[in-house]
C-alpha atoms as a PDB file:
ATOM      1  CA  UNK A   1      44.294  87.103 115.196  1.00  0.00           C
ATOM      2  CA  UNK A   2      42.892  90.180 113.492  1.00  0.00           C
ATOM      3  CA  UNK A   3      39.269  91.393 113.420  1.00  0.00           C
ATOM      4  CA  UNK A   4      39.185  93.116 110.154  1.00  0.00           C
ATOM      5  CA  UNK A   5      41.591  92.677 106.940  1.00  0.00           C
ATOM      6  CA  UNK A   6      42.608  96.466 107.104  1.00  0.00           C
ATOM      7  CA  UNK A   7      44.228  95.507 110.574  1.00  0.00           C
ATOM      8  CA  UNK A   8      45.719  92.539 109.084  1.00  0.00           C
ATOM      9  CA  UNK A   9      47.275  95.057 106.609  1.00  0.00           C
ATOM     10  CA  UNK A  10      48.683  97.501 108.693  1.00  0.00           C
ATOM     11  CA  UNK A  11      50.175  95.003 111.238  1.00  0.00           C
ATOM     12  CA  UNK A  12      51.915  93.880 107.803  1.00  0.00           C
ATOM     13  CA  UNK A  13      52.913  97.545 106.713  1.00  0.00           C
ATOM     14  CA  UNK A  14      54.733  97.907 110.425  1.00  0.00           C
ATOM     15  CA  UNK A  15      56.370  94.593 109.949  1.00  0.00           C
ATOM     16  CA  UNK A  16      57.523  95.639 106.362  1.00  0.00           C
ATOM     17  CA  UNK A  17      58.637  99.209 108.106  1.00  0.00           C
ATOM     18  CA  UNK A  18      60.617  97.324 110.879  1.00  0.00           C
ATOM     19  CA  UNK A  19      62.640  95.025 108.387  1.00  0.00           C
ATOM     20  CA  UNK A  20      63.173  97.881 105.931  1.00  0.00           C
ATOM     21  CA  UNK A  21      64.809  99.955 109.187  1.00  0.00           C
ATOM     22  CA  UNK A  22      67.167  96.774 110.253  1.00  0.00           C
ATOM     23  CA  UNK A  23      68.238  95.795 106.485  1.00  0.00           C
ATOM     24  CA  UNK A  24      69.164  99.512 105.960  1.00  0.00           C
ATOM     25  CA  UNK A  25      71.083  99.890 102.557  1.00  0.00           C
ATOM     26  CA  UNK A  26      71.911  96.202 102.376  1.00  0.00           C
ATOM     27  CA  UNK A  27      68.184  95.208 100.927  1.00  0.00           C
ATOM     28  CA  UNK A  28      69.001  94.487  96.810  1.00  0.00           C
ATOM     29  CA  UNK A  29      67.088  96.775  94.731  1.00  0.00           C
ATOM     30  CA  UNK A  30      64.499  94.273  93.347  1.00  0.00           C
ATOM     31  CA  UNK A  31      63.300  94.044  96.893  1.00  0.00           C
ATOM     32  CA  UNK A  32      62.883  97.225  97.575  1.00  0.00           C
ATOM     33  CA  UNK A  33      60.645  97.996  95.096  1.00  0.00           C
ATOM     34  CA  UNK A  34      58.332  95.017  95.605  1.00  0.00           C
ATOM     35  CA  UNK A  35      58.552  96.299  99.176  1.00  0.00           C
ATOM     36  CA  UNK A  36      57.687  99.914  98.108  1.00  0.00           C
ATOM     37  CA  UNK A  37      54.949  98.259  95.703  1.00  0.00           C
ATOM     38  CA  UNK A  38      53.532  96.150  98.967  1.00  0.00           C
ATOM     39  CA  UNK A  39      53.579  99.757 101.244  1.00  0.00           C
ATOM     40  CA  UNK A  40      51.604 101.907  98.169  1.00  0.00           C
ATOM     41  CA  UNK A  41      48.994  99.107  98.391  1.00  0.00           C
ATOM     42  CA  UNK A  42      48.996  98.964 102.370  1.00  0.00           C
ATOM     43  CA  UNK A  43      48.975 103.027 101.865  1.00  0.00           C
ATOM     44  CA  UNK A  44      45.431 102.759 100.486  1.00  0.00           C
ATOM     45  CA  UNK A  45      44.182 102.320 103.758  1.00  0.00           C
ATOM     46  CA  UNK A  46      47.153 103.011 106.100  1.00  0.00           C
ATOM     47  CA  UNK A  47      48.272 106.614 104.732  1.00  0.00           C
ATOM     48  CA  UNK A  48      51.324 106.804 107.475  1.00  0.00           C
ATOM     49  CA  UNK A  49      52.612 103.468 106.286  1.00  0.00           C
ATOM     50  CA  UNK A  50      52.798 104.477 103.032  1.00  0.00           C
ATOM     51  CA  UNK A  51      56.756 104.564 101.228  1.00  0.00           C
ATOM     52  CA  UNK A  52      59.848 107.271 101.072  1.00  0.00           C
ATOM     53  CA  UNK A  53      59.510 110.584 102.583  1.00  0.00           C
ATOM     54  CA  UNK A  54      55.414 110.751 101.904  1.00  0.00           C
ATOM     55  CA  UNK A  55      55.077 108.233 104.330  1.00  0.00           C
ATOM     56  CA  UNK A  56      57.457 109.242 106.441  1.00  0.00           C
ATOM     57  CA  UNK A  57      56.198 113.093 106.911  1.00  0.00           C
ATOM     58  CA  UNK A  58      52.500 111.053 107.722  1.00  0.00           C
ATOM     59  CA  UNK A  59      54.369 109.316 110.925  1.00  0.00           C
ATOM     60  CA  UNK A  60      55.932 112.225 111.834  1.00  0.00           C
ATOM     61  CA  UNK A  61      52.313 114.401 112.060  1.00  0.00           C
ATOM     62  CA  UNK A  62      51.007 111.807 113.752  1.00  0.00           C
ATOM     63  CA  UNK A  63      53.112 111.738 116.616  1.00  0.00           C
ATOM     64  CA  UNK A  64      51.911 115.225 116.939  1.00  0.00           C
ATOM     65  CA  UNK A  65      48.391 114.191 116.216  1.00  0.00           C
ATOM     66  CA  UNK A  66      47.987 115.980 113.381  1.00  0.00           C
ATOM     67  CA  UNK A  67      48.482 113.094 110.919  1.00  0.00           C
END
């Protein structure tokens, strides 16, 4: 259960991060970009889950706590 819709959204961004990390290079192109489309959206409100090497440099400062 989530309290507000943003956590609803970034629960979904970290699920979307976790399958993208186990399918690797085997996800088809098509879904990749609806995936990349879902994590721009989920961005909005969840910079560090945004896609590609943006969102990737946002987790990174963030384990520092600068992010």
């Amino acid at each position: 259960m989530f309290t507000t819709g943003s956590e609803a959204a970034g629960e979904t961004g970290l699920a979307i991060l976790a399958f993208r990390a186990q399918t690797g290079s085997r996800l088809p192109p098509e879904a990749a970009r609806l995936l990349d489309a879902c994590q721009t959206e989920i961005a909005k409100v969840w910079p560090r889950l945004r896609p590609g090497w943006r969102g990737a440099v946002w987790r990174w400062l963030g384990r520092w706590g600068l992010g």
